[in-house]
Protein backbone atom coordinates (compact mmCIF):
# COMPACT_ATOMS: atom_id res chain seq x y z
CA UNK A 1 -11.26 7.05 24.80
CA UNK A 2 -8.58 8.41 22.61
CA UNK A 3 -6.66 6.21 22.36
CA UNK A 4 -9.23 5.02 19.95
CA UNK A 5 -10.46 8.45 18.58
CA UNK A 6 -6.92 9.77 17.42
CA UNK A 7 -6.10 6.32 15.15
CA UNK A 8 -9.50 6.80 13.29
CA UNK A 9 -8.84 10.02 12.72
CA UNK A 10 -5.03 9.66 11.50
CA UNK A 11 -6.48 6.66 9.61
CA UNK A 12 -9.39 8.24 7.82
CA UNK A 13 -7.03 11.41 7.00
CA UNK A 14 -4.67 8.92 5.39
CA UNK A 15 -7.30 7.60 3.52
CA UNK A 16 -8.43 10.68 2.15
CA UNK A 17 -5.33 11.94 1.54
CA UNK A 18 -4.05 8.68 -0.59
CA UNK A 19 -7.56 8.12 -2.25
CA UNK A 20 -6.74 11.54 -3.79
CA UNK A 21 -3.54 10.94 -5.05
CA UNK A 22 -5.01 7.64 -6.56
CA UNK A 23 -7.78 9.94 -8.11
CA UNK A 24 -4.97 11.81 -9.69
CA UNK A 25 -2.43 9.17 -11.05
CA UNK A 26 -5.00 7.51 -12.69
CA UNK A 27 -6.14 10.45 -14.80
CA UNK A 28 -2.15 11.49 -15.02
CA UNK A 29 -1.39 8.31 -16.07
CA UNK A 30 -4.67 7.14 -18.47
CA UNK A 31 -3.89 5.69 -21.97
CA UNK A 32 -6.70 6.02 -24.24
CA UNK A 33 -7.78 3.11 -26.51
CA UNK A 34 -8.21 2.66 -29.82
CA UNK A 35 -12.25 2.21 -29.84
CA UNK A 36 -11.96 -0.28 -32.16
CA UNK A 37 -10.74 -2.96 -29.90
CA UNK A 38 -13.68 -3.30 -28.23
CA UNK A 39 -15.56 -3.63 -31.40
CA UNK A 40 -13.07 -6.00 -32.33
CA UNK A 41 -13.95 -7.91 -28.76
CA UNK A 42 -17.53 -7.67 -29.75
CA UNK A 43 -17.17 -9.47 -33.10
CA UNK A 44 -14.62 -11.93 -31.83
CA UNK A 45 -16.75 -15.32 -30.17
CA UNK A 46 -15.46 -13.97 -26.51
CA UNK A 47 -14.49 -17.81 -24.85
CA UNK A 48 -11.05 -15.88 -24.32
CA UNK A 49 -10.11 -19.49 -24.62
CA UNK A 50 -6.27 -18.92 -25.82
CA UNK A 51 -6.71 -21.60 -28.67
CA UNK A 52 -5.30 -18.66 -31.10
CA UNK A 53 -2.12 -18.50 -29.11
CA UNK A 54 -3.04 -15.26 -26.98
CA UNK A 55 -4.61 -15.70 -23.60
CA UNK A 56 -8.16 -14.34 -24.29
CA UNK A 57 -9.89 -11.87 -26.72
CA UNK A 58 -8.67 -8.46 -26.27
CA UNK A 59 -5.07 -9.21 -26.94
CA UNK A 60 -6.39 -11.28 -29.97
CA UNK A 61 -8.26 -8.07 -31.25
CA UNK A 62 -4.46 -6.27 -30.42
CA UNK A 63 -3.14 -9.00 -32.64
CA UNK A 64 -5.72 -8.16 -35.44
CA UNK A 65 -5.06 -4.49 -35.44
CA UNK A 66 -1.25 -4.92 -35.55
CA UNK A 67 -1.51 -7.58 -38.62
CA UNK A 68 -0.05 -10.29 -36.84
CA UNK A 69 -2.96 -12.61 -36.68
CA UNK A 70 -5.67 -13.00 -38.79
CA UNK A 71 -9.31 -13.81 -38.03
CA UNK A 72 -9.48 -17.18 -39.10
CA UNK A 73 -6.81 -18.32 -36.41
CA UNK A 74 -9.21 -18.00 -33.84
CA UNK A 75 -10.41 -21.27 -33.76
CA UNK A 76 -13.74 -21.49 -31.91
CA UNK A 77 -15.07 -18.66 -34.74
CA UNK A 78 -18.14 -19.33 -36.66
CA UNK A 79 -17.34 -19.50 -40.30
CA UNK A 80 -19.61 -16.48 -41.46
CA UNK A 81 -17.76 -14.43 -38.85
CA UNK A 82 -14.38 -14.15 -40.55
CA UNK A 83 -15.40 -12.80 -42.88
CA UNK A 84 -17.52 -9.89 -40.75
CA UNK A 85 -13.91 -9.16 -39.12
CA UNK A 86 -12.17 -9.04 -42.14
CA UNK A 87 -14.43 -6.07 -43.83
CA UNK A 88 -14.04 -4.74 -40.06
CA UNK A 89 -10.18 -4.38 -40.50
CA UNK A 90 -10.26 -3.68 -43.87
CA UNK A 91 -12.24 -1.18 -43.42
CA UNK A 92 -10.18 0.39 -39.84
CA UNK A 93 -6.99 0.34 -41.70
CA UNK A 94 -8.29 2.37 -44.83
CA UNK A 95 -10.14 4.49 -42.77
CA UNK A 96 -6.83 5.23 -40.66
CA UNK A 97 -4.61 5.14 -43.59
CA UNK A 98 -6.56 8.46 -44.93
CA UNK A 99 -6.57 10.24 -41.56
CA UNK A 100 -2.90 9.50 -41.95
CA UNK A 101 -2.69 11.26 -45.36
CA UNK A 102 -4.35 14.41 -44.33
């Protein structure tokens, strides 16, 4: 009899023990990000289907917000989208260039 008792007890310690040290590398470790990726993900067509050279959405929307793409090199966009993004960015990059002023 405990020869099985004493494992599940070493074994549910352990587990305890390392889901807490998960719990706090991820929150040592978190990277906040910018909040307007995901609105960039949101206005992008989302087929994350790599035809702009990156392998889905997000890192096109990374692309966007470092100026090295623009939105008309996503390919699967509607026509009346780019155009959406564009007043998007336009519109992050002055905002951030004043909170960069102040």
């Amino acid at each position: 009899m405990l020869e099985i008792i004493v494992p599940a007890i070493v074994l549910s310690v352990l587990g305890f023990f390392l889901g807490i040290l998960i719990n706090f590398v991820s929150k040592k470790f978190h990277v906040e990000e910018d909040p307007a990726l995901d609105d960039l993900v949101e206005l992008l067509p989302r087929y994350n289907c790599g035809a702009c050279g990156h392998p889905g959405c997000r890192e096109m929307a990374h692309a966007l917000i470092a100026k090295e793409n623009k939105p008309a090199d996503c390919k699967p966009i509607k026509k009346e989208q780019i155009p959406v993004i564009q007043e998007y960015l336009d519109n992050y990059f002055k905002n951030k260039k004043e909170q960069e002023n102040k």
